[in-house]
N, C-alpha and C. Protein backbone atom coordinates (compact mmCIF):
# COMPACT_ATOMS: atom_id res chain seq x y z
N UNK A 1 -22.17 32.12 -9.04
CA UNK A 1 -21.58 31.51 -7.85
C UNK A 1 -20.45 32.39 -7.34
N UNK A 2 -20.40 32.76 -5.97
CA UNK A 2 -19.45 33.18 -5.39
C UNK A 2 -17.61 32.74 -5.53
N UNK A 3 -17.22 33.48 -5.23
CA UNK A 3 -15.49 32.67 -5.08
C UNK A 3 -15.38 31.89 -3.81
N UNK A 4 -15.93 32.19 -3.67
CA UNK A 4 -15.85 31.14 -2.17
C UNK A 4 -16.40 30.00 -2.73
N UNK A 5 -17.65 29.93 -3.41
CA UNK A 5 -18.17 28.91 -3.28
C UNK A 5 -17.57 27.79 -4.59
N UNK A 6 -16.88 28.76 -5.61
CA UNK A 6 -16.09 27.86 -6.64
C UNK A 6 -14.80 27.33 -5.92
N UNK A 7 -14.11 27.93 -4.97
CA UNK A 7 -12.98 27.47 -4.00
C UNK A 7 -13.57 26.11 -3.70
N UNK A 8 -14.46 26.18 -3.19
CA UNK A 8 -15.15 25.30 -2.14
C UNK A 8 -15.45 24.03 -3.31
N UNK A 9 -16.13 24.29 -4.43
CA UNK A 9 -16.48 23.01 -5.60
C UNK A 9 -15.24 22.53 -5.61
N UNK A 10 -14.62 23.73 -6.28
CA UNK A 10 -12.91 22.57 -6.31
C UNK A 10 -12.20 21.89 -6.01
N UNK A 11 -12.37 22.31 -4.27
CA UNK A 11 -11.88 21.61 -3.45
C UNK A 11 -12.57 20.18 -3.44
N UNK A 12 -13.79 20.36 -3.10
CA UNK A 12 -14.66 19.02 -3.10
C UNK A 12 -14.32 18.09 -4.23
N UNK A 13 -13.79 18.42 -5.30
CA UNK A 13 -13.39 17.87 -6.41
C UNK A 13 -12.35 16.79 -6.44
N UNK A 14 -11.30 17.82 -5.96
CA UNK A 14 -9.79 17.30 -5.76
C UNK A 14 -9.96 16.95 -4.47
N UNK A 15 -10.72 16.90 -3.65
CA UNK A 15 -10.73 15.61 -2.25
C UNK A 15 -11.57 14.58 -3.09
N UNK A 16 -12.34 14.46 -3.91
CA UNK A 16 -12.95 13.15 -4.08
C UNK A 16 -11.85 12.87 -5.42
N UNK A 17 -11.10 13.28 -6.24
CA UNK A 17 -10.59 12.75 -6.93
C UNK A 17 -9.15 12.09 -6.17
N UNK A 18 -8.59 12.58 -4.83
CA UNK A 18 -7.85 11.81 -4.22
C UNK A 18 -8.04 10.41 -3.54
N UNK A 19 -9.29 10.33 -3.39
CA UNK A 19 -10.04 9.34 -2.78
C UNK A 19 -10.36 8.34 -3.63
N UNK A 20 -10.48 8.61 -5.06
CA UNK A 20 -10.71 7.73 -6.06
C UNK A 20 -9.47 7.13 -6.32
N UNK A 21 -8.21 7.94 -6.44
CA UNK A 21 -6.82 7.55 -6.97
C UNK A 21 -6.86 6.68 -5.67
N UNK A 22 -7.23 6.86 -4.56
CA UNK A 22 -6.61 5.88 -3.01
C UNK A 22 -7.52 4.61 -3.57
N UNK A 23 -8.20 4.37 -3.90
CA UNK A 23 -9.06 3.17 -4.37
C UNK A 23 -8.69 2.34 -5.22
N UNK A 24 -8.16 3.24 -6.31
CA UNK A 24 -7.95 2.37 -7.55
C UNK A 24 -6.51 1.77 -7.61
N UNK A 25 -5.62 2.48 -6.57
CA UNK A 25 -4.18 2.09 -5.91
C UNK A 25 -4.88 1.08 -5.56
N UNK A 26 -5.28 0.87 -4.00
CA UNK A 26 -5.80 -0.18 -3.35
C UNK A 26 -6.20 -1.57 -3.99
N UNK A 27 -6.95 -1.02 -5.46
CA UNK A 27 -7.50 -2.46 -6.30
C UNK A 27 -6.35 -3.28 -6.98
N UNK A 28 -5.38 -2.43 -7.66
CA UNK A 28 -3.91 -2.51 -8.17
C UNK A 28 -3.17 -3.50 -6.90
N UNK A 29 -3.64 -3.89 -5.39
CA UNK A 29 -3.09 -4.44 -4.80
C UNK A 29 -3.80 -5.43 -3.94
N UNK A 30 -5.10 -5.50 -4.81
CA UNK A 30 -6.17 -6.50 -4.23
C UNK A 30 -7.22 -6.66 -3.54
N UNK A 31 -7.19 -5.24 -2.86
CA UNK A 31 -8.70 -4.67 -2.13
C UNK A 31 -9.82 -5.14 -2.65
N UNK A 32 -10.68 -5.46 -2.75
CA UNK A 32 -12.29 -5.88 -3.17
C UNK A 32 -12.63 -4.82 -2.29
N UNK A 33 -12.61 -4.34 -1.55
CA UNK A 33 -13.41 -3.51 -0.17
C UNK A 33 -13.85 -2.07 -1.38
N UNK A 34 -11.56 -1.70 -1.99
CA UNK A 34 -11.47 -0.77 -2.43
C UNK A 34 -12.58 -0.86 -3.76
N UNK A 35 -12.63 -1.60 -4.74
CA UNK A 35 -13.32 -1.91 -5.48
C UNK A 35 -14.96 -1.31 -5.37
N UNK A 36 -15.25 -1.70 -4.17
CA UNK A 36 -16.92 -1.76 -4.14
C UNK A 36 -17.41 -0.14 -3.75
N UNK A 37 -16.59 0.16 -2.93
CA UNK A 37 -16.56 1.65 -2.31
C UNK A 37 -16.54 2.92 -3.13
N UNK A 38 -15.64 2.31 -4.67
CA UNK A 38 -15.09 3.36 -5.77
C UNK A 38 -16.73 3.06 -6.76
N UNK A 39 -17.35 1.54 -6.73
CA UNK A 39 -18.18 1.22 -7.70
C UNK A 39 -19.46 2.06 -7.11
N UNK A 40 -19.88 2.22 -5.29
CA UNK A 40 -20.98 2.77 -4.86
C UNK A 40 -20.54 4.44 -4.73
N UNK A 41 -19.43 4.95 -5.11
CA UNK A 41 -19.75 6.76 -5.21
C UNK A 41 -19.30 6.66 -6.37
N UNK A 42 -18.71 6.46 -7.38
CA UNK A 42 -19.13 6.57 -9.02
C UNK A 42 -19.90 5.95 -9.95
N UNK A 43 -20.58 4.78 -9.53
CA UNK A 43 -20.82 4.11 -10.80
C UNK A 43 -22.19 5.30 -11.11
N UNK A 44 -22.68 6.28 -10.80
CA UNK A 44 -23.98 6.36 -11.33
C UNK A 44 -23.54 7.34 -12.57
N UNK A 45 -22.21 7.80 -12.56
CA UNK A 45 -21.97 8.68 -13.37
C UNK A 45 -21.39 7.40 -14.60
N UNK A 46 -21.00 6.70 -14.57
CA UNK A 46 -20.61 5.81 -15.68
C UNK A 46 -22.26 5.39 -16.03
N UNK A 47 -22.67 4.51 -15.45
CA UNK A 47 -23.71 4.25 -16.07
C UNK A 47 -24.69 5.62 -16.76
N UNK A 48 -24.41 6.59 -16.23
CA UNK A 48 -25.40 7.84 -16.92
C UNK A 48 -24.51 8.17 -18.03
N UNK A 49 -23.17 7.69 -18.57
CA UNK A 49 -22.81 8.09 -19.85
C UNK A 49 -23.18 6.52 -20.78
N UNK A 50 -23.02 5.68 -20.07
CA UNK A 50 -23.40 4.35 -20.66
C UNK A 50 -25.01 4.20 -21.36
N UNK A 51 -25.71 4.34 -20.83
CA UNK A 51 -27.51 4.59 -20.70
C UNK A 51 -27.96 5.91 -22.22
N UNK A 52 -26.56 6.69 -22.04
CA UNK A 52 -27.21 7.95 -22.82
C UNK A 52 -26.57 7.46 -24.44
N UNK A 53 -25.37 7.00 -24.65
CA UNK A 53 -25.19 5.96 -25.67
C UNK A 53 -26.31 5.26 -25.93
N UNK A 54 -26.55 4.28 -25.10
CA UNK A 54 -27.31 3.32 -25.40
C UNK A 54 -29.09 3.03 -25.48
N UNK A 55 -29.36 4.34 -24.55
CA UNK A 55 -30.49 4.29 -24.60
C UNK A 55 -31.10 2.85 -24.38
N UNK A 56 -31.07 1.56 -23.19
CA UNK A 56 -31.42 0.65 -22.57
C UNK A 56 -30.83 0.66 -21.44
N UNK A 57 -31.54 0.54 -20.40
CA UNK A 57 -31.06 0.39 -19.00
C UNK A 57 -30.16 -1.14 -18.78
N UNK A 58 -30.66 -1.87 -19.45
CA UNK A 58 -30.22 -3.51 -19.42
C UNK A 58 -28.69 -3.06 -20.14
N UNK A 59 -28.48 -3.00 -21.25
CA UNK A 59 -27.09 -2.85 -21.84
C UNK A 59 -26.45 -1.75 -20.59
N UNK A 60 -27.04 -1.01 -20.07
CA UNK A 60 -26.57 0.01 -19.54
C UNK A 60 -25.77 -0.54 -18.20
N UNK A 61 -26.32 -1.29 -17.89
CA UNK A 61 -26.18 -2.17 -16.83
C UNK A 61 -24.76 -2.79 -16.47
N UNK A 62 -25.27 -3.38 -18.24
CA UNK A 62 -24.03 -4.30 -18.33
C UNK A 62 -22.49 -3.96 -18.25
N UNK A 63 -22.90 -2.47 -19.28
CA UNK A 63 -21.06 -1.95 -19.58
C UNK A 63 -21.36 -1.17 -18.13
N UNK A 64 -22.03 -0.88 -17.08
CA UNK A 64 -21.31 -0.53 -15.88
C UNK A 64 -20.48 -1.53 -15.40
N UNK A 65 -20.79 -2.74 -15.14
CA UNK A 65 -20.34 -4.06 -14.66
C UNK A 65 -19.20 -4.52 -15.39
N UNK A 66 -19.12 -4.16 -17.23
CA UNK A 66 -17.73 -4.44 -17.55
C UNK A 66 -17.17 -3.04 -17.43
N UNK A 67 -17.16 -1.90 -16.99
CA UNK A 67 -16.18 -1.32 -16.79
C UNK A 67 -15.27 -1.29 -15.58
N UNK A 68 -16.13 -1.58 -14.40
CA UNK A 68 -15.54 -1.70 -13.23
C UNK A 68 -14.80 -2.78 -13.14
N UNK A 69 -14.96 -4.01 -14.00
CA UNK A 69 -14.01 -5.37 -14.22
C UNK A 69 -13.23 -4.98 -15.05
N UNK A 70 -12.50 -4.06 -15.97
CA UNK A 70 -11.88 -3.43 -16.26
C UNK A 70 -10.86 -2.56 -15.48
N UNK A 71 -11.60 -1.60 -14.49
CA UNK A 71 -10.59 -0.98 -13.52
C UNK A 71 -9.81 -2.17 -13.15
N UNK A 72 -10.48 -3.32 -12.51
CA UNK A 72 -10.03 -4.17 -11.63
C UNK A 72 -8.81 -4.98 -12.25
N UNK A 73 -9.30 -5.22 -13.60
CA UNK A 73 -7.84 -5.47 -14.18
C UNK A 73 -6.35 -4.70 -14.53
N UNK A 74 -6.82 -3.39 -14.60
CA UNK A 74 -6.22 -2.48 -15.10
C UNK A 74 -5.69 -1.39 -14.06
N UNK A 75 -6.26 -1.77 -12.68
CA UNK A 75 -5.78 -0.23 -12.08
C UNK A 75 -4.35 -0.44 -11.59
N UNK A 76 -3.29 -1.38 -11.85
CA UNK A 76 -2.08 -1.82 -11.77
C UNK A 76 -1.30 -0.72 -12.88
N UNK A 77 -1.95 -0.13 -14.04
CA UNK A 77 -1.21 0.53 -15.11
C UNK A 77 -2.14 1.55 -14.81
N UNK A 78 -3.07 2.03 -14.26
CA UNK A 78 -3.44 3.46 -14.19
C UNK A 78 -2.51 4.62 -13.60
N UNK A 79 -2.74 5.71 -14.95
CA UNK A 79 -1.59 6.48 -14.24
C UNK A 79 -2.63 7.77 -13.83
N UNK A 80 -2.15 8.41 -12.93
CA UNK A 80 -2.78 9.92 -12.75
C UNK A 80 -2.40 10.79 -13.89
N UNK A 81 -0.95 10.71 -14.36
CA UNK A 81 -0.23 11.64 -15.48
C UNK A 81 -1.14 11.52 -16.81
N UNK A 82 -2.04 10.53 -16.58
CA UNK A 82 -2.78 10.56 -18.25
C UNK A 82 -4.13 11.25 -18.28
N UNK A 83 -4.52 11.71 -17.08
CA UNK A 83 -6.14 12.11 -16.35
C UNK A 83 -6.69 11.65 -15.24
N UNK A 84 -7.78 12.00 -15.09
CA UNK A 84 -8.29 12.08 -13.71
C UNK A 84 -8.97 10.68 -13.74
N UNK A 85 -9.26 10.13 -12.48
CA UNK A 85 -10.13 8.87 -12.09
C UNK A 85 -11.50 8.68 -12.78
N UNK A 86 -12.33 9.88 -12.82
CA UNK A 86 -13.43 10.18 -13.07
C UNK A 86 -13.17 10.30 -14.66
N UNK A 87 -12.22 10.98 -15.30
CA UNK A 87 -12.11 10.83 -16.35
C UNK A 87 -12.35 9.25 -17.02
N UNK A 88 -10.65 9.21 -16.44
CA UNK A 88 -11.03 7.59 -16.97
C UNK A 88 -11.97 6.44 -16.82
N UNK A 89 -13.07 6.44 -16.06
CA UNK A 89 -13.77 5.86 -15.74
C UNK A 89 -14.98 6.63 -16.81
N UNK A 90 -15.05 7.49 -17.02
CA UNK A 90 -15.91 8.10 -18.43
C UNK A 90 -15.69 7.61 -19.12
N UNK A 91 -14.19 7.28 -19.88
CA UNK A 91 -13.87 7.23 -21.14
C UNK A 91 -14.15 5.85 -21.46
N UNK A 92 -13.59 5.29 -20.33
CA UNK A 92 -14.02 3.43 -20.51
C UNK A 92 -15.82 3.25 -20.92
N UNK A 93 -16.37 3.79 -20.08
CA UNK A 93 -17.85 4.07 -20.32
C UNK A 93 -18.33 3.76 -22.21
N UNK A 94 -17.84 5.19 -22.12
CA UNK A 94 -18.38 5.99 -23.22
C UNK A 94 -17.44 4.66 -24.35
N UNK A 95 -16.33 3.91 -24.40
CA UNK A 95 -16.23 3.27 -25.52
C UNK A 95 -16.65 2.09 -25.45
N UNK A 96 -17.28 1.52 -24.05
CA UNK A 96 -17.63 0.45 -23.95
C UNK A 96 -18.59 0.10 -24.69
N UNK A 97 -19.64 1.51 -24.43
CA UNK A 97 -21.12 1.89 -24.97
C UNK A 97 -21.01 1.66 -26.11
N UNK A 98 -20.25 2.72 -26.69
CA UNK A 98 -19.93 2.25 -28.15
C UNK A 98 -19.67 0.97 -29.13
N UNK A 99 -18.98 -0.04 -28.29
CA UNK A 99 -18.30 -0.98 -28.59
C UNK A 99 -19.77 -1.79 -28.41
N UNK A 100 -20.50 -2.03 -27.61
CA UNK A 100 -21.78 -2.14 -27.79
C UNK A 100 -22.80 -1.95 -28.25
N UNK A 101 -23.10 -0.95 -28.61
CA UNK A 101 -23.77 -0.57 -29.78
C UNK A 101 -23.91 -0.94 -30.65
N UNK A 102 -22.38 -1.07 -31.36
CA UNK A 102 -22.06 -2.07 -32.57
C UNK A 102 -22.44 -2.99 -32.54
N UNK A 103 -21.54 -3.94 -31.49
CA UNK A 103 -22.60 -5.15 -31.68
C UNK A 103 -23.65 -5.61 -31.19
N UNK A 104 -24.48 -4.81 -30.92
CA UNK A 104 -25.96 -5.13 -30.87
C UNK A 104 -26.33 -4.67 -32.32
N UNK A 105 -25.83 -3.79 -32.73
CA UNK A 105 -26.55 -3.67 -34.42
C UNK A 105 -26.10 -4.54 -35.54
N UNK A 106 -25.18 -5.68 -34.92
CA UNK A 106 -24.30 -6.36 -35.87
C UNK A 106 -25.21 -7.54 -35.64
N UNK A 107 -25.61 -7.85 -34.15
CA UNK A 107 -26.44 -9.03 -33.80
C UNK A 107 -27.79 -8.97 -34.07
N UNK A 108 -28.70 -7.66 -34.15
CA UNK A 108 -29.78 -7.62 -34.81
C UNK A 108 -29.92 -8.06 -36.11
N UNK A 109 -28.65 -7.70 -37.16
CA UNK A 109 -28.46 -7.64 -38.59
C UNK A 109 -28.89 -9.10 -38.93
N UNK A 110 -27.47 -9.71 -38.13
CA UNK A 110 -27.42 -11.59 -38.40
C UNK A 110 -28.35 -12.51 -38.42
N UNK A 111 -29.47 -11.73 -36.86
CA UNK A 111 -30.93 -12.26 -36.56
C UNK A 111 -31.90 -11.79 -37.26
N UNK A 112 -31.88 -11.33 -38.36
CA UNK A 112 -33.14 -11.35 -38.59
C UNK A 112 -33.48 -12.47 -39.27
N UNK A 113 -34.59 -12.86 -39.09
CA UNK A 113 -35.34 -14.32 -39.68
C UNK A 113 -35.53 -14.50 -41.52
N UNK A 114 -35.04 -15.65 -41.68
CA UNK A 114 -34.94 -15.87 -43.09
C UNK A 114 -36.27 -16.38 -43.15
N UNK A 115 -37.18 -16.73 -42.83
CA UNK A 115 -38.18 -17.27 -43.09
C UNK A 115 -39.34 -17.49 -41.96
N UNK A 116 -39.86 -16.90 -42.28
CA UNK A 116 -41.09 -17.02 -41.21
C UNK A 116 -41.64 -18.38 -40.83
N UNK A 117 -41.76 -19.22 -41.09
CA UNK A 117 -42.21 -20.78 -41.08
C UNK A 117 -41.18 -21.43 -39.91
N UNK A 118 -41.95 -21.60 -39.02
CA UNK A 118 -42.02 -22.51 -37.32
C UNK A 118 -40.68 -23.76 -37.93
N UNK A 119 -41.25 -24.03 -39.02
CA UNK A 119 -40.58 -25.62 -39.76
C UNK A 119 -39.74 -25.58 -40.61
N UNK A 120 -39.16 -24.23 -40.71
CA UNK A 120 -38.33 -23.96 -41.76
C UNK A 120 -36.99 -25.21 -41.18
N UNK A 121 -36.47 -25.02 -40.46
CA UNK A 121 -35.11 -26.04 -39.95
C UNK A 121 -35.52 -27.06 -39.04
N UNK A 122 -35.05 -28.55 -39.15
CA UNK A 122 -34.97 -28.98 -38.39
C UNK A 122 -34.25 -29.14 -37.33
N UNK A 123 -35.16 -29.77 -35.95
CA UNK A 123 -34.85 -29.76 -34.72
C UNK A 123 -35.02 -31.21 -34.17
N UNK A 124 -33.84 -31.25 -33.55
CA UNK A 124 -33.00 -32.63 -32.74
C UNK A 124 -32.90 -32.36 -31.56
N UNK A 125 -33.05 -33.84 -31.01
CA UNK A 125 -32.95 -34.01 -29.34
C UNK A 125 -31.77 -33.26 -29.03
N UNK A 126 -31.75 -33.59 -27.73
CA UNK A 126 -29.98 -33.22 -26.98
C UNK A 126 -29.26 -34.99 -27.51
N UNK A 127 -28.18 -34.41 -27.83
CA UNK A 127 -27.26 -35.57 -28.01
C UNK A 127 -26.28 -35.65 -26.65
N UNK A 128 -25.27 -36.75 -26.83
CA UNK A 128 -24.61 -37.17 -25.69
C UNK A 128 -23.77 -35.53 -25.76
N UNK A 129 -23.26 -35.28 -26.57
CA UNK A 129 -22.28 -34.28 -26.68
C UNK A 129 -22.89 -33.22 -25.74
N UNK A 130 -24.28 -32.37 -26.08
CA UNK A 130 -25.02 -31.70 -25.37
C UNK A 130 -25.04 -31.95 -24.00
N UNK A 131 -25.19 -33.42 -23.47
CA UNK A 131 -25.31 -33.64 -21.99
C UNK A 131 -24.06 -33.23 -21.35
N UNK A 132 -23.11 -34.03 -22.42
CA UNK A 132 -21.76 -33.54 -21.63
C UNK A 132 -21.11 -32.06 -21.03
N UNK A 133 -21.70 -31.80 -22.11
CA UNK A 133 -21.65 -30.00 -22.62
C UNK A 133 -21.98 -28.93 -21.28
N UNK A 134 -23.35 -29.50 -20.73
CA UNK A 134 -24.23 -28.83 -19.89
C UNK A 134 -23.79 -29.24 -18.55
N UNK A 135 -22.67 -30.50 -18.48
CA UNK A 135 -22.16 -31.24 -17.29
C UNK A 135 -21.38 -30.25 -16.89
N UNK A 136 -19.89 -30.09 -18.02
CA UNK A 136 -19.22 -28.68 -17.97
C UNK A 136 -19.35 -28.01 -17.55
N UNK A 137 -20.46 -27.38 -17.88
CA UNK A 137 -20.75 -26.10 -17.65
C UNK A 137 -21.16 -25.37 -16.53
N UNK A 138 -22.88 -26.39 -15.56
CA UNK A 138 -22.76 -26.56 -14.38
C UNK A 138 -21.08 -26.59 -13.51
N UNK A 139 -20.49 -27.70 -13.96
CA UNK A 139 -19.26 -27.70 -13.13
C UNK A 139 -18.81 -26.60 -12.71
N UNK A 140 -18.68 -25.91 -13.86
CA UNK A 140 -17.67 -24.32 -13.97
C UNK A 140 -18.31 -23.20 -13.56
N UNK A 141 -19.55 -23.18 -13.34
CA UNK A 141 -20.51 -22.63 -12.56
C UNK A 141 -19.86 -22.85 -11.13
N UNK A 142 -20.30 -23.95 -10.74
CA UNK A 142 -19.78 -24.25 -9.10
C UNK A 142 -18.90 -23.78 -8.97
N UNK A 143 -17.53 -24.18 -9.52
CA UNK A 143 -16.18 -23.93 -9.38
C UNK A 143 -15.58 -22.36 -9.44
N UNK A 144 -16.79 -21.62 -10.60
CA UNK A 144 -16.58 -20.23 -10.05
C UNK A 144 -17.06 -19.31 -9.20
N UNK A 145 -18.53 -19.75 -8.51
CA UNK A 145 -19.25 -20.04 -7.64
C UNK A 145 -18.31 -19.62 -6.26
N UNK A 146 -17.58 -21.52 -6.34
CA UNK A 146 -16.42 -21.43 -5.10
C UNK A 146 -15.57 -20.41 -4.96
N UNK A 147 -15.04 -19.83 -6.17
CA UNK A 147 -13.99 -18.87 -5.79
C UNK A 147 -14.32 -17.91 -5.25
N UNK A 148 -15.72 -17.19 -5.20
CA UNK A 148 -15.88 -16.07 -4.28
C UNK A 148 -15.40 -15.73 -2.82
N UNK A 149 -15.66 -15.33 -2.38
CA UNK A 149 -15.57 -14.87 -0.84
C UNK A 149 -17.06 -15.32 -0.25
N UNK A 150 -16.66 -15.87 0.94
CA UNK A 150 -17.95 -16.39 1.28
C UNK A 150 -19.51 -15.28 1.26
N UNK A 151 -18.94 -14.08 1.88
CA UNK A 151 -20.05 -13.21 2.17
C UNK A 151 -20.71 -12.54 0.16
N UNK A 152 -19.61 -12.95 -0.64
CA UNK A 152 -20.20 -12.74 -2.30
C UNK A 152 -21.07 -13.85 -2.46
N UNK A 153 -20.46 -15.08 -2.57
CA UNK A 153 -21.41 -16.31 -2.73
C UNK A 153 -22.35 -16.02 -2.34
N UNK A 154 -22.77 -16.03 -0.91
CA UNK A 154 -23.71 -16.17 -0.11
C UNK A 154 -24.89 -15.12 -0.54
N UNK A 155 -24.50 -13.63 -0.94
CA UNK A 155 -25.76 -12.76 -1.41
C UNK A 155 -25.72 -13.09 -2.58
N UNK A 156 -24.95 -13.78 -3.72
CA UNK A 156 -25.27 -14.03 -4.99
C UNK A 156 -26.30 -15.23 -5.07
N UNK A 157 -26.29 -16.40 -4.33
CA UNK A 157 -27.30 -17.62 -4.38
C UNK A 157 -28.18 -17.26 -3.56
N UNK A 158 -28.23 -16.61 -3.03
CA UNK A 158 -29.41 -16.24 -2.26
C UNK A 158 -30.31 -15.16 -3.25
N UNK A 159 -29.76 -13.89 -3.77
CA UNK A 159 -30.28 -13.60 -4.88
C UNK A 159 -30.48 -14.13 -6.12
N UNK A 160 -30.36 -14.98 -6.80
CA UNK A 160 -30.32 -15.73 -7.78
C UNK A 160 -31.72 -17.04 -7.73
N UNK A 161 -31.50 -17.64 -6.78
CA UNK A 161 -31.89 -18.66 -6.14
C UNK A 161 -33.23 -18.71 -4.98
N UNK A 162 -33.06 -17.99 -4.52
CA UNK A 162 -34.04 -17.96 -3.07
C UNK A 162 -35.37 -17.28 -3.68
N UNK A 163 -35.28 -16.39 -4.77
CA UNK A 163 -36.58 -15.17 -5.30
C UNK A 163 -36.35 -13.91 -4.56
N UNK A 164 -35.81 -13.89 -3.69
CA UNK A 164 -35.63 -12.50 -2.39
C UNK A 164 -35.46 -11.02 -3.35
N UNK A 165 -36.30 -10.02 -2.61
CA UNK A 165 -35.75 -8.76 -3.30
C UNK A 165 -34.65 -8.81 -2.61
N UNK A 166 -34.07 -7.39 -2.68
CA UNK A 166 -32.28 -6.75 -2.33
C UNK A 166 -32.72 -6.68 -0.89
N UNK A 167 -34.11 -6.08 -0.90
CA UNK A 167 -34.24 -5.28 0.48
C UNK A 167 -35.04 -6.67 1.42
N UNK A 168 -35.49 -7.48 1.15
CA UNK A 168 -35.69 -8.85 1.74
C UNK A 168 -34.18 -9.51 1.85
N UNK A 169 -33.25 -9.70 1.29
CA UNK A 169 -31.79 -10.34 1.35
C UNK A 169 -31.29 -9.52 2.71
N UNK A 170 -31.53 -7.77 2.49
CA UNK A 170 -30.85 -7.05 3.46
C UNK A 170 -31.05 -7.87 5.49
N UNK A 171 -32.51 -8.05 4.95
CA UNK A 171 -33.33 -8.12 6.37
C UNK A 171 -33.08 -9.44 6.94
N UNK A 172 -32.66 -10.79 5.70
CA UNK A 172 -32.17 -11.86 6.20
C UNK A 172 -30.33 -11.94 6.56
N UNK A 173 -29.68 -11.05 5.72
CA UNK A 173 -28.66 -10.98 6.30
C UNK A 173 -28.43 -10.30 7.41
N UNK A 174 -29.02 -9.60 7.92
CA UNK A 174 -28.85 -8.36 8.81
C UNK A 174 -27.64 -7.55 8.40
N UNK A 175 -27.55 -7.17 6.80
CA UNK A 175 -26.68 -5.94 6.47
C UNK A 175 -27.86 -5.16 5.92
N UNK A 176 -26.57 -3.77 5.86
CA UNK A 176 -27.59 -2.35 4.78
C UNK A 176 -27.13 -2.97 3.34
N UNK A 177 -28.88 -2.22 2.97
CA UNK A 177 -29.31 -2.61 1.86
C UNK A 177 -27.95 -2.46 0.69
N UNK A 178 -27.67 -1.35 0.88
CA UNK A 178 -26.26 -1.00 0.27
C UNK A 178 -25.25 -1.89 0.02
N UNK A 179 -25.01 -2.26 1.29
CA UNK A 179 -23.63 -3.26 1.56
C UNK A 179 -24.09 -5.06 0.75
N UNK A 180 -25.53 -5.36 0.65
CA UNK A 180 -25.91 -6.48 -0.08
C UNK A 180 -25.37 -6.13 -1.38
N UNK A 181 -26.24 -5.28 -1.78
CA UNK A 181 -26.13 -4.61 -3.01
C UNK A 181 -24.58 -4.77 -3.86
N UNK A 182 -23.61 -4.43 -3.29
CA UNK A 182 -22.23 -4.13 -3.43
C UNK A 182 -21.61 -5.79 -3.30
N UNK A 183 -22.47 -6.29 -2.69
CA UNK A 183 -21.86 -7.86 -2.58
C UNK A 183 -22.23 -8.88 -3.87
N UNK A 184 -23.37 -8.41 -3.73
CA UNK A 184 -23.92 -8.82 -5.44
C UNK A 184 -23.09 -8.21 -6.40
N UNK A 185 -23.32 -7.12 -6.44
CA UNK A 185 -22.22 -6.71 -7.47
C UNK A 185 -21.08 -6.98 -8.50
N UNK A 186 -19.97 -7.38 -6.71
CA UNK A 186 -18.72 -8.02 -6.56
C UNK A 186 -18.75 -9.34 -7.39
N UNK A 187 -19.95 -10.06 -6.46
CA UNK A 187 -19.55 -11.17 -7.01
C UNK A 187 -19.96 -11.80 -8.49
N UNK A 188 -20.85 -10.49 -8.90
CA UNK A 188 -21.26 -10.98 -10.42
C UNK A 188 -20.12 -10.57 -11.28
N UNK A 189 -19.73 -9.39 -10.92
CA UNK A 189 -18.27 -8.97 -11.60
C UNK A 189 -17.11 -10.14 -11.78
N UNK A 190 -16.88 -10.63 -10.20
CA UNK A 190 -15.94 -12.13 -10.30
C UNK A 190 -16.45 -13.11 -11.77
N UNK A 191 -17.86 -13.31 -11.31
CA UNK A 191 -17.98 -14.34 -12.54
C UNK A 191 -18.46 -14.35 -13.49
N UNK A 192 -18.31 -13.18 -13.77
CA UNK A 192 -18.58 -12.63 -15.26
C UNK A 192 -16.36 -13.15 -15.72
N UNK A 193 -15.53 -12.69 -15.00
CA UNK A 193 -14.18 -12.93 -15.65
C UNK A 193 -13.87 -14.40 -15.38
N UNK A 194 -14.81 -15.01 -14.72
CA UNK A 194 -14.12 -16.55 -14.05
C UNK A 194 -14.75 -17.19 -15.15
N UNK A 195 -16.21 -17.32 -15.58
CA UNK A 195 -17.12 -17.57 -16.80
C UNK A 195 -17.09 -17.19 -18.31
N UNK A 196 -15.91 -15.92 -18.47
CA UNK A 196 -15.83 -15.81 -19.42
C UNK A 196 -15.26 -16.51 -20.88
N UNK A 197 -16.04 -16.58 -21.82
CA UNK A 197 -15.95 -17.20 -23.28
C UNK A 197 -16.88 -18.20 -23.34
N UNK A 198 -17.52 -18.81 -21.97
CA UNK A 198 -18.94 -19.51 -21.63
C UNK A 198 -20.05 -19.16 -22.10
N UNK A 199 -20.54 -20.14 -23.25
CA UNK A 199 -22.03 -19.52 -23.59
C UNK A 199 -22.76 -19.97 -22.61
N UNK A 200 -23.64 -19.15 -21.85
CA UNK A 200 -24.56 -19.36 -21.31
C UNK A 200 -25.87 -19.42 -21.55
């Protein structure tokens, strides 16, 4: 590669790593906009360190979704003086993966079946406790549901609920496919922290 053209990478570098620090400021003060914008030009590089840990697209998935709920908590104490945006958004990755890993090999361990026999344990109705249980839970569903922003709600029950692909949602909302996409996102991120410690 030319000097020009390593000038030129670098540059491209340190303009998108300024653009990331303007984002993750922005989230530190409540942006969702900033949030979604930083999640659609990096997440493919988190999830491609997440995926290569994990080797499953589904887990892979997931620690993209808890890392960016991570920035969101955290970009209030992000400093530039400790590394770059892109860095840190690796590193969260790469220990999330890890941290996953584990316990998926801890939860395989526990599951494996003591006994092959259908009848080995017995099985009971739902009790009152159970009904109540599932009353809860619905509730807290709704209630975190409500807290979205209307335009999150609205592509999350509609995806969830309706059967619609992304690109059928796009055509009934009249947004780009993108901008659905990013709304879903958002709002699964919300209630993944509004739902959390909820067995589902």
């Amino acid at each position: 590669m030319s000097a020009a053209g390593s000038v030129s990478l670098a540059g491209g570098r340190s303009a998108r790593e300024a653009a990331w620090h303007a984002y993750v400021r922005r989230c530190a003060e409540g942006d969702q906009s900033a949030l979604g914008t930083l999640y659609d030009e990096s997440s493919q590089h988190v999830y491609g360190v997440a995926l290569s840990v994990l080797r499953d697209t589904a887990d892979a998935e997931e620690v993209t979704l808890d890392v960016y709920s991570q920035v969101w908590r955290s970009a209030a104490v992000y400093s530039s003086q400790r590394g770059s945006v892109v860095g840190w958004l690796l590193t969260l990755a790469r220990s999330r993966a890890i941290d996953r890993l584990r316990s998926r090999a801890t939860r395989q361990k526990r599951e494996e079946p003591m006994d092959d026999s259908p009848h080995s344990f017995p099985t009971r109705d739902g009790t009152p406790e159970d009904s109540a249980s599932a009353s809860q839970t619905r509730q807290r569903i709704r209630q975190a549901l409500g807290s979205l922003p209307p335009d999150q709600r609205e592509a999350v029950e509609l995806a969830y609920f309706s059967g619609m692909s992304h690109s059928e949602l796009a055509g009934h909302l009249r947004q780009p496919l993108g901008t659905v996409k990013t709304r879903i996102r958002m709002g699964m991120m919300k209630l993944r922290e509004e739902l959390q410690g909820l067995s589902l």
